[in-house]
Protein backbone atom coordinates (compact mmCIF):
# COMPACT_ATOMS: atom_id res chain seq x y z
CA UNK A 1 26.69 24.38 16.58
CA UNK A 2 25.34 22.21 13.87
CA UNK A 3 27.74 18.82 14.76
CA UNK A 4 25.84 19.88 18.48
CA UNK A 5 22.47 19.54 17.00
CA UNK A 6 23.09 16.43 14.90
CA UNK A 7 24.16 14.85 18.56
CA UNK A 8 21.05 15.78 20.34
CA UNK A 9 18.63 14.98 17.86
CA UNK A 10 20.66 11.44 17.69
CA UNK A 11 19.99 11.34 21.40
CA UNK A 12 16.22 12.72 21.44
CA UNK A 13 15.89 9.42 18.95
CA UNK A 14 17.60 6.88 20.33
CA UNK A 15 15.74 7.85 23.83
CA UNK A 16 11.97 7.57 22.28
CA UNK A 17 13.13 4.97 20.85
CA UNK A 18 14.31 2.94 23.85
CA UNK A 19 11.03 4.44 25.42
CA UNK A 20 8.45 3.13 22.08
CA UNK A 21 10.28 -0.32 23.08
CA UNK A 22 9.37 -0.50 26.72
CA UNK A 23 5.86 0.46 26.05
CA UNK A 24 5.32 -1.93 23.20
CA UNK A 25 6.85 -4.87 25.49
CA UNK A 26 4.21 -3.17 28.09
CA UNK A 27 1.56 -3.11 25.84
CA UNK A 28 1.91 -6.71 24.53
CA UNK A 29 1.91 -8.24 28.45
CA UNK A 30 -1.72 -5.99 28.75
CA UNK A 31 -2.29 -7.86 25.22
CA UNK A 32 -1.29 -11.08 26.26
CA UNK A 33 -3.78 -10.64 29.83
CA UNK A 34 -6.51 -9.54 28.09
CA UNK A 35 -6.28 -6.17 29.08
CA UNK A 36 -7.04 -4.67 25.23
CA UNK A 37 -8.19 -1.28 25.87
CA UNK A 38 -5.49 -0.75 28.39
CA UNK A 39 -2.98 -2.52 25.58
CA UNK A 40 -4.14 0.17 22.79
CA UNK A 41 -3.90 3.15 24.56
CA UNK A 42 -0.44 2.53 25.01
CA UNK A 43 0.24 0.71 21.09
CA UNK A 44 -1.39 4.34 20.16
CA UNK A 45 1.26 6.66 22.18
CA UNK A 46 3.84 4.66 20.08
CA UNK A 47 1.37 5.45 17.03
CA UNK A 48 1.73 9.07 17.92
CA UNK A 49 5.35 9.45 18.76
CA UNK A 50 5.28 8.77 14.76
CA UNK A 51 6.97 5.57 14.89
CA UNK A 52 5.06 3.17 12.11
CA UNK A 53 5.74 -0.05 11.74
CA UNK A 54 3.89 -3.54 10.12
CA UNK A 55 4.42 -4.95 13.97
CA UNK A 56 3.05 -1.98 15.88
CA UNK A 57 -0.42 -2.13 13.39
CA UNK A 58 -0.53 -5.56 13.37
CA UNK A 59 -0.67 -5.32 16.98
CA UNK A 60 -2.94 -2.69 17.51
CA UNK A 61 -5.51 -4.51 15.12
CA UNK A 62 -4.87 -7.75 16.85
CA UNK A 63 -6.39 -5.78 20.13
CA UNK A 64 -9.27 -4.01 18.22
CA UNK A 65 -10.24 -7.50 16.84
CA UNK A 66 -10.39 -9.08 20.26
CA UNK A 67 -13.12 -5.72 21.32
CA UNK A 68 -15.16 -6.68 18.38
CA UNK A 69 -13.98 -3.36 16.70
CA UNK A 70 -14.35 -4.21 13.02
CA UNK A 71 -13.42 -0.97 10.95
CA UNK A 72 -10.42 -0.49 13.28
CA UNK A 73 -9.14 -3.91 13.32
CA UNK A 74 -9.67 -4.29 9.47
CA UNK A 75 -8.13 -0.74 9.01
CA UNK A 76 -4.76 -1.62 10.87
CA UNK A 77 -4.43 -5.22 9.83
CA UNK A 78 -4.19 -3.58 6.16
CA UNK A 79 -1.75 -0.85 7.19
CA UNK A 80 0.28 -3.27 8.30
CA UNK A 81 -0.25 -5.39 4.86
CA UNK A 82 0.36 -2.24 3.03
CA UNK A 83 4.17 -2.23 4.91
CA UNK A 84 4.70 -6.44 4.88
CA UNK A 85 2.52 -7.53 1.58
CA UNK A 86 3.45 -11.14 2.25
CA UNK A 87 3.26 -11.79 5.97
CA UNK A 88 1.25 -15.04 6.57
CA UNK A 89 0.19 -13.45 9.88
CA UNK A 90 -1.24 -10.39 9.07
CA UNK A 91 -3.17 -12.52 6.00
CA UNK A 92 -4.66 -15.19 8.32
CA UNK A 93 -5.86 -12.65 10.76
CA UNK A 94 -7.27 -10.10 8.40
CA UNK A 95 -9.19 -13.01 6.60
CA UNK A 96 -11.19 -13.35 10.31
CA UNK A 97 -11.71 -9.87 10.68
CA UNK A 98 -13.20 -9.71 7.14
CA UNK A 99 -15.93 -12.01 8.04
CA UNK A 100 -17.14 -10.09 10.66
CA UNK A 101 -18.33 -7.17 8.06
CA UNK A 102 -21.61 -7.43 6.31
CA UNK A 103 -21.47 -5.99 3.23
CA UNK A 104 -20.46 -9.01 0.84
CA UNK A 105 -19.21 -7.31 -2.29
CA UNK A 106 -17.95 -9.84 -5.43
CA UNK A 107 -14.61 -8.91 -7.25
CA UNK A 108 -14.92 -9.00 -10.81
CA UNK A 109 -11.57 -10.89 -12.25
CA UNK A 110 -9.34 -9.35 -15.12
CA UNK A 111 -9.16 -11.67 -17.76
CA UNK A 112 -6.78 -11.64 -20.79
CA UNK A 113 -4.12 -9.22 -21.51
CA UNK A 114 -5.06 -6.73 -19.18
CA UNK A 115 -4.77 -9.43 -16.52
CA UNK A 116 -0.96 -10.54 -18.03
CA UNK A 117 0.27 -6.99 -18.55
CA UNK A 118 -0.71 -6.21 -14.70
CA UNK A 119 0.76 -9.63 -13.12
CA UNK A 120 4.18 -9.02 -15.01
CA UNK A 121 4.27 -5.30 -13.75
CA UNK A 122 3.93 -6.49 -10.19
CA UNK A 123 6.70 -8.59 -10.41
CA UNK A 124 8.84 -5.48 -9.41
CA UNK A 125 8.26 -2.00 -7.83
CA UNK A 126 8.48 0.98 -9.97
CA UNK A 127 12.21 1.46 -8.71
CA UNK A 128 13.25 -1.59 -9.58
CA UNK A 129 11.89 -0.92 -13.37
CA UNK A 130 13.91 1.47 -13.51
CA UNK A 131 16.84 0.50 -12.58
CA UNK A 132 16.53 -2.80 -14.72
CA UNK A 133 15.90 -0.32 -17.78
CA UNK A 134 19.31 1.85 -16.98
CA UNK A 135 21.26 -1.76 -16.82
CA UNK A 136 20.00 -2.95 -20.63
CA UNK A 137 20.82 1.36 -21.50
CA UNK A 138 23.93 0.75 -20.44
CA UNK A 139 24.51 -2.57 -21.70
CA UNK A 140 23.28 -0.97 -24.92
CA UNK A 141 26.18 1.29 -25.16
CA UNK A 142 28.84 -1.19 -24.49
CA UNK A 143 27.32 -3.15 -26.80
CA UNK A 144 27.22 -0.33 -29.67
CA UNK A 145 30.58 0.30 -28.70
CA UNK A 146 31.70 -3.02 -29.47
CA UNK A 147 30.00 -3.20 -32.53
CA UNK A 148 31.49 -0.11 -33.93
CA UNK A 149 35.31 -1.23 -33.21
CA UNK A 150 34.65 -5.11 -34.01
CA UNK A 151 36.05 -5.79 -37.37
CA UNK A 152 34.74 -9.58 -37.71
CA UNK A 153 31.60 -9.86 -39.40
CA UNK A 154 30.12 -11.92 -37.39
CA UNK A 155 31.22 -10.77 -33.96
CA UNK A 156 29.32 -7.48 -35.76
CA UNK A 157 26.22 -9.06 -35.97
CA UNK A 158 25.96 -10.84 -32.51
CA UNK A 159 27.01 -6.94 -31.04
CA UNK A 160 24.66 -5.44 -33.20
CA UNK A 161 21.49 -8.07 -32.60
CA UNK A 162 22.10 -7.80 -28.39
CA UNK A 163 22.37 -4.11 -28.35
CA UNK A 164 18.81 -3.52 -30.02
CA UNK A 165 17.53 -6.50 -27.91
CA UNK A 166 18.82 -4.69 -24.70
CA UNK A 167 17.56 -1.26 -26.33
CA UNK A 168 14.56 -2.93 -26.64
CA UNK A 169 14.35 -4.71 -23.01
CA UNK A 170 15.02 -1.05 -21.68
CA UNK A 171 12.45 0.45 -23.28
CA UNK A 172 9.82 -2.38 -22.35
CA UNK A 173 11.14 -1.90 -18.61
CA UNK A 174 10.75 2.00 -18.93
CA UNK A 175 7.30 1.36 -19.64
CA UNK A 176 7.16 -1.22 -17.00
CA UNK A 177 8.04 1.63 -15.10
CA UNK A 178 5.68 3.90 -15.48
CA UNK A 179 2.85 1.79 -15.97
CA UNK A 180 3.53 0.58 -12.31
CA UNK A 181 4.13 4.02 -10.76
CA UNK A 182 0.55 4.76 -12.76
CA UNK A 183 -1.12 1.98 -10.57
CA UNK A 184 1.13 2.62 -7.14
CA UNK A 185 -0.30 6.69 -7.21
CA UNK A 186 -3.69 5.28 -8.79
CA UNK A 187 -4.18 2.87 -5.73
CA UNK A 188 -5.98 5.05 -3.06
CA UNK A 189 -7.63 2.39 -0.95
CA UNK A 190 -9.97 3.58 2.30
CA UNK A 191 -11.99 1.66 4.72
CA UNK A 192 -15.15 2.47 5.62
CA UNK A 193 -15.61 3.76 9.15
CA UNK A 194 -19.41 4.81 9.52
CA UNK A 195 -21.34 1.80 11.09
CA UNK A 196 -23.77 2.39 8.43
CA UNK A 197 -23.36 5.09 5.05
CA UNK A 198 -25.42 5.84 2.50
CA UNK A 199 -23.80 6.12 -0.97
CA UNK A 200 -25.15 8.96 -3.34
CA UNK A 201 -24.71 9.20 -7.13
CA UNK A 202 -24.00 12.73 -6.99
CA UNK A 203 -21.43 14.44 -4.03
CA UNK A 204 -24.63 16.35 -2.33
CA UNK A 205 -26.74 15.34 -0.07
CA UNK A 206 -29.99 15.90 -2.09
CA UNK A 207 -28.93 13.34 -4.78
CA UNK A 208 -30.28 9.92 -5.19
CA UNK A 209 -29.08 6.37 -3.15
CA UNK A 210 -26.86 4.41 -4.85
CA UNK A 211 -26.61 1.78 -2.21
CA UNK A 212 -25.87 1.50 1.50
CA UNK A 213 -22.20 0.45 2.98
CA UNK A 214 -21.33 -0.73 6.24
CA UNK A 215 -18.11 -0.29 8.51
CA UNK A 216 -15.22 -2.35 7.80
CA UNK A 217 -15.97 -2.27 3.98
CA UNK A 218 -12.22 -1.80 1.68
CA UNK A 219 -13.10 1.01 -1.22
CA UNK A 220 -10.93 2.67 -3.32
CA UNK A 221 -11.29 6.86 -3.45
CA UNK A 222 -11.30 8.18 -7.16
CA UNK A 223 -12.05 11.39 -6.82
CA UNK A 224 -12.72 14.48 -4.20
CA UNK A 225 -15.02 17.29 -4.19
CA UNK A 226 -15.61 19.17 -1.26
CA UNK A 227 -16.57 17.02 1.78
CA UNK A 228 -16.85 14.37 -0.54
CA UNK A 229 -15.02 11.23 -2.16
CA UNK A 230 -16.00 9.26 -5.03
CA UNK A 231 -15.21 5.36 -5.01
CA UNK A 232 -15.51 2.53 -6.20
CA UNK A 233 -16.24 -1.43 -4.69
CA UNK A 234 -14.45 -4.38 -5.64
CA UNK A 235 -17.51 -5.08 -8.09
CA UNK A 236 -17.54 -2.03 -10.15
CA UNK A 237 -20.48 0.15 -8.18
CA UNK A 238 -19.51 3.72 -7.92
CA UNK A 239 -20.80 6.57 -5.69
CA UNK A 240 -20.19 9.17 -3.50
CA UNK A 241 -19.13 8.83 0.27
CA UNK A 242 -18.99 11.83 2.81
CA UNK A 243 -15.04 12.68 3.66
CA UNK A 244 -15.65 11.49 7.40
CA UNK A 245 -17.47 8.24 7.08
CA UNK A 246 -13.54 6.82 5.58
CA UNK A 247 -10.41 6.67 6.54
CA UNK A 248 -7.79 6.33 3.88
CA UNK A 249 -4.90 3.83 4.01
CA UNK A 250 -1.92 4.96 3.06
CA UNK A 251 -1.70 7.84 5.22
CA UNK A 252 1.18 7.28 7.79
């Protein structure tokens, strides 16, 4: 009964699957005539079928850019960033849709060793830490191994000097590690989605303006309470935004 379920959920997949392609192929010839609204509501019955992919948000931005949609557009060209960090295309194209929002907000640049310690992090994903720090562990231990049945002196000391340089390494990519995953579950970004918002300094209504944001704007959340979310802009402002008037990023 079980091997009989395994076979038609592999059949229910590869079926929506083969039906997610002929829609996208459908959508993109609407795309490619100009029909965008027509195009969208079918990239979005791919959207909801739960397939997610940099190509399917890339496209469905690509359409809400050419309807003058900015918070859409801007939203889905950074999902799709989010899923191919380095794609030319999706970098170009959000760049345009960008300019079309009207809050300008400066980014205030890390300097010094904060700035180092963050670029060398980024190298790798979290994972990849990791697994570099259980290669120099293990390397460690042949290592020690070798240095406790060497009898030559100096074979001794080389054993001895590369296993606490690889304890060493794994310990710096351990940290490496963590101080990634840190910034990965730290990194909540949201756009904003209200054509206009007022930002309070306190998560109620009856608190004072901090300043006004308009759609399109990238924030990062920091906190919730209630129906609201604190965040913060690119230039170090901080306030509170009502739940609705975002739309966070990494949910898939």
């Amino acid at each position: 009964m079980k091997k009989l379920s395994y076979i038609l959920t592999f059949l229910l997949s590869t079926l929506a699957f083969a039906q997610n392609n002929q829609l996208f192929d459908e959508a993109n010839t609407l795309y490619n005539d100009a029909n965008y609204t027509e195009a969208l509501e079918k990239y979005k019955t791919i959207l909801d079928s739960g397939e997610h992919s940099a190509e399917l948000y890339f496209n469905i931005a690509n359409a809400h850019y050419k309807l003058n949609h900015i918070a859409p557009s801007i939203y889905y060209y950074e999902k799709a960033l989010l899923l191919k960090p380095n794609d030319k295309d999706i970098k170009n194209n959000i760049a345009f849709a960008r300019n079309m929002t009207v809050d300008a907000i400066d980014s205030v640049p890390e300097v010094g060793i904060a700035k180092l310690i963050k670029n060398v992090t980024n190298v790798m994903s979290y994972d990849a830490w990791a697994k570099t720090a259980v290669v120099f562990v293990i390397l460690f231990v042949v290592l020690f191994i070798a240095y406790y049945f060497t009898y030559s002196t100096s074979k001794k000391r080389i054993a001895f000097l590369t296993s606490n340089v690889s304890l060493l390494l794994a310990i710096v990519s351990l940290v490496f590690a963590f101080h990634k995953f840190k910034l990965v579950s730290n990194d909540q970004p949201a756009i904003v989605f209200a054509q206009q918002t007022t930002i309070k300094s306190e998560p109620n209504l009856r608190s004072t303006e901090a300043f006004v944001l308009h759609e399109g704007t990238k924030v990062q959340v920091l906190d919730t309470v209630s129906d609201w979310k604190k965040i913060k802009l690119s230039d170090g402002k901080t306030g509170w935004i009502m739940n609705d008037d975002i739309k966070m990023l990494k949910n898939f």
